[in-house]
C-alpha atoms as a PDB file:
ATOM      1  CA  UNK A   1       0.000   0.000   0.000  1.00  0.00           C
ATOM      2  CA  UNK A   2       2.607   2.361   1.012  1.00  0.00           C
ATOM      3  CA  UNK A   3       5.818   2.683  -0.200  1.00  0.00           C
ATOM      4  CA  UNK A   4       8.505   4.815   2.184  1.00  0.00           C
ATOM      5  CA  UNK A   5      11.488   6.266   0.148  1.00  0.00           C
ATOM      6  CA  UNK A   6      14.445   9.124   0.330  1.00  0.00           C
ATOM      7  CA  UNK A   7      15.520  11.099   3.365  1.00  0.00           C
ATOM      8  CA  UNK A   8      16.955  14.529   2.822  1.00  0.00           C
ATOM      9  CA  UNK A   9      18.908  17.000   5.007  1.00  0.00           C
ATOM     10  CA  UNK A  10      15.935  18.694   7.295  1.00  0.00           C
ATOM     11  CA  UNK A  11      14.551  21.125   5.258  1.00  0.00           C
ATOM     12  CA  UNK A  12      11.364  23.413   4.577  1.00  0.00           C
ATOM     13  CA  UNK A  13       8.547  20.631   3.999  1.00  0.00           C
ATOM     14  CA  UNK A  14       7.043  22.823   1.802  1.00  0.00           C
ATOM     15  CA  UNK A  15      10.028  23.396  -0.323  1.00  0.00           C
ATOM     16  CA  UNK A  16      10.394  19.260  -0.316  1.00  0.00           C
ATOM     17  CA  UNK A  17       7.215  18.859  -1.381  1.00  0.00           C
ATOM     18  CA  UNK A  18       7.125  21.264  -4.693  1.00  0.00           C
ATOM     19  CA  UNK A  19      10.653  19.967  -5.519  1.00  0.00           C
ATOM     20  CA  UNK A  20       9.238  16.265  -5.401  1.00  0.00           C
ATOM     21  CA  UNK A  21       5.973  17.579  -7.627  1.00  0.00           C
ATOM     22  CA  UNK A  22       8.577  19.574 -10.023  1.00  0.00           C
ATOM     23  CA  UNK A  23      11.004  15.972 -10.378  1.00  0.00           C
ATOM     24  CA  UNK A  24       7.303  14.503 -11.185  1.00  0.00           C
ATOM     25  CA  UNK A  25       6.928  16.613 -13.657  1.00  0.00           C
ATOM     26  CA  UNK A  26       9.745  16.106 -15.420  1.00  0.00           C
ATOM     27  CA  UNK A  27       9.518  12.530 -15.675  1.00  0.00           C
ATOM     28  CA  UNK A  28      10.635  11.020 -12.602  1.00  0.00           C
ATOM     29  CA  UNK A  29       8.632   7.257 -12.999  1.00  0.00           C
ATOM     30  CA  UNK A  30       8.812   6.397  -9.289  1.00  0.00           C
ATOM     31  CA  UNK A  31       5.522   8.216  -8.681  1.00  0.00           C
ATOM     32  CA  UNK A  32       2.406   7.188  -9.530  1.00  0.00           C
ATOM     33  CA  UNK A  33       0.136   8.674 -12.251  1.00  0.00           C
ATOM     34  CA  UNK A  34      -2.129  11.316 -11.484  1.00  0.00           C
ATOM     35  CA  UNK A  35      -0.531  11.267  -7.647  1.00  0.00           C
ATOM     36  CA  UNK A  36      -1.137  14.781  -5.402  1.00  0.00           C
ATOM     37  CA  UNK A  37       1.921  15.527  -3.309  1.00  0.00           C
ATOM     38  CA  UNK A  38       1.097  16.670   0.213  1.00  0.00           C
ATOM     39  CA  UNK A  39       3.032  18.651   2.769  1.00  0.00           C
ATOM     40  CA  UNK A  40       2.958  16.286   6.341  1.00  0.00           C
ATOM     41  CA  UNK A  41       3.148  19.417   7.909  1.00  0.00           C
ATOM     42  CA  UNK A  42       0.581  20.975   6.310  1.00  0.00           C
ATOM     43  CA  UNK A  43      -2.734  21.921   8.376  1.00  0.00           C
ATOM     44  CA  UNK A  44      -4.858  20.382   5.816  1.00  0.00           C
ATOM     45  CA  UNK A  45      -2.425  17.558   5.653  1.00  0.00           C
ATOM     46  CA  UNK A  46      -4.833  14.849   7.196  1.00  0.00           C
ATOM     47  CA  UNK A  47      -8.153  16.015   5.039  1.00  0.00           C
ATOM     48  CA  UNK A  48      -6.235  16.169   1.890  1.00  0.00           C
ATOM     49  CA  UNK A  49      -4.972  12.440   2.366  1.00  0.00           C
ATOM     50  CA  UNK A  50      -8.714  11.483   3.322  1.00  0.00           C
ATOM     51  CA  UNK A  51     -10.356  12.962   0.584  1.00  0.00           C
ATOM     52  CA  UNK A  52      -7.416  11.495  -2.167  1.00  0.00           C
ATOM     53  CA  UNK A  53      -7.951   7.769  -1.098  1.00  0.00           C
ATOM     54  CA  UNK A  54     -11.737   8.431  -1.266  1.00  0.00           C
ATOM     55  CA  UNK A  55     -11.377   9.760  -4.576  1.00  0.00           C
ATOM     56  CA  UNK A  56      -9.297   6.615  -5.712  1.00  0.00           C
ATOM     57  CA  UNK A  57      -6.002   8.688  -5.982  1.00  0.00           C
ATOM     58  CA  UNK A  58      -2.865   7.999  -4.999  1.00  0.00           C
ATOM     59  CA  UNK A  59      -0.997  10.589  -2.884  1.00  0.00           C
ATOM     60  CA  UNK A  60       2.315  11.546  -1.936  1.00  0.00           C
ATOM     61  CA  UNK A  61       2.959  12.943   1.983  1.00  0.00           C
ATOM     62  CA  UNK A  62       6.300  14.299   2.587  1.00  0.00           C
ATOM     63  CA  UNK A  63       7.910  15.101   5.935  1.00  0.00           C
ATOM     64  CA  UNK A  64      10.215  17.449   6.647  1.00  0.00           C
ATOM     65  CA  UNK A  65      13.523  15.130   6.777  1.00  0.00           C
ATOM     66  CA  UNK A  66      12.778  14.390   3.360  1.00  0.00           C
ATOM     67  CA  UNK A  67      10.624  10.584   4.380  1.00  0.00           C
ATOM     68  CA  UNK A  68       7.958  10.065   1.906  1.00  0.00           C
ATOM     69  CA  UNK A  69       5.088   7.922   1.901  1.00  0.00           C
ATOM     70  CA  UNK A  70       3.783   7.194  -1.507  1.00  0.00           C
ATOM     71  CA  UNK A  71      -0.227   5.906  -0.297  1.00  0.00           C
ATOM     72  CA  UNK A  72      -2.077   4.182  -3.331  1.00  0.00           C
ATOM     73  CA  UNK A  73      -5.311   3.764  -2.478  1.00  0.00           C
ATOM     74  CA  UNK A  74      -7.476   0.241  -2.864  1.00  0.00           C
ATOM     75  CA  UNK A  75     -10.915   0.764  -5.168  1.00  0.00           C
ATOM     76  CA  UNK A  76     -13.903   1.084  -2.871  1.00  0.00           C
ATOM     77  CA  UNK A  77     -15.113  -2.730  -4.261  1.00  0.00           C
ATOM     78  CA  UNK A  78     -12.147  -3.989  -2.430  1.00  0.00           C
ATOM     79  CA  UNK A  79     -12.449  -5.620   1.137  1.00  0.00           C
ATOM     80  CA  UNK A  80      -9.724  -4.280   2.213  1.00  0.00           C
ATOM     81  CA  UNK A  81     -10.570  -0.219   1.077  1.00  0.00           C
ATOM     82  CA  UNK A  82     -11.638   0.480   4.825  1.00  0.00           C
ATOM     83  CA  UNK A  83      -8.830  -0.986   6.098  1.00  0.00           C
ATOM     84  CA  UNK A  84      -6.146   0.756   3.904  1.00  0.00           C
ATOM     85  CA  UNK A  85      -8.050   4.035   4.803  1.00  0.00           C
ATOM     86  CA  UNK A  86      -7.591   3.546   8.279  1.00  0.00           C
ATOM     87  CA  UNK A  87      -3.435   2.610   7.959  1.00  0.00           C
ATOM     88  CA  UNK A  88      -3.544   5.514   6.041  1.00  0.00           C
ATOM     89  CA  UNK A  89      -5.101   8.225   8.533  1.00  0.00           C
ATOM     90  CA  UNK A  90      -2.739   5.802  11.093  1.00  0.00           C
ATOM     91  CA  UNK A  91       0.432   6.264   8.618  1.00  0.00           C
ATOM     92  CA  UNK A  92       0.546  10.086   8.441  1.00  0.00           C
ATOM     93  CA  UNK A  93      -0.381  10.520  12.386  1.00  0.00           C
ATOM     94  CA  UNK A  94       2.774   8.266  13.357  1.00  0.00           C
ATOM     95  CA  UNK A  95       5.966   8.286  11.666  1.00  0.00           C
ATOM     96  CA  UNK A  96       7.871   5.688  10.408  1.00  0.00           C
ATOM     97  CA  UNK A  97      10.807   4.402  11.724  1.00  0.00           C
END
């Protein structure tokens, strides 16, 4: 469900977060398709992941050390769509490791 990848130097998380959208942009493959790129810090952080999975879009969170989660959501036909909505919510509350 959700992939963790790259840790920078500490940093602005806003700044990480457009410069991850801008390498999207420009071809980098290891995002998914049509994925929105979300600031961890941001105050809307938690809504904007919520309403992404709902929408069946995959989403990129990005802390400020440079950690990204990369969530891809299951389709709501799926058994397991409540569940991967809740480790989601869970995901972005508490840090990985």
């Amino acid at each position: 469900m959700a992939q963790v990848a790259k840790r920078d130097t500490p940093s602005d998380p806003a700044d990480l977060t457009f410069a991850r959208f801008q390498s999207a942009l420009h071809g980098d493959g290891r995002y998914p398709s049509g994925a929105v790129f979300i600031d961890a810090e941001a105050s809307f952080a938690q809504s904007a992941l919520l309403r992404n999975i709902r929408e069946g879009r995959p989403a990129v969170v990005v802390y400020p050390d440079g950690l990204e989660r990369i969530v891809e959501p299951s389709t709501p036909e799926s058994p397991s769509w409540a569940l991967n909505l809740a480790r989601a919510l869970r995901s972005k509350l508490s840090r990985p490791q």
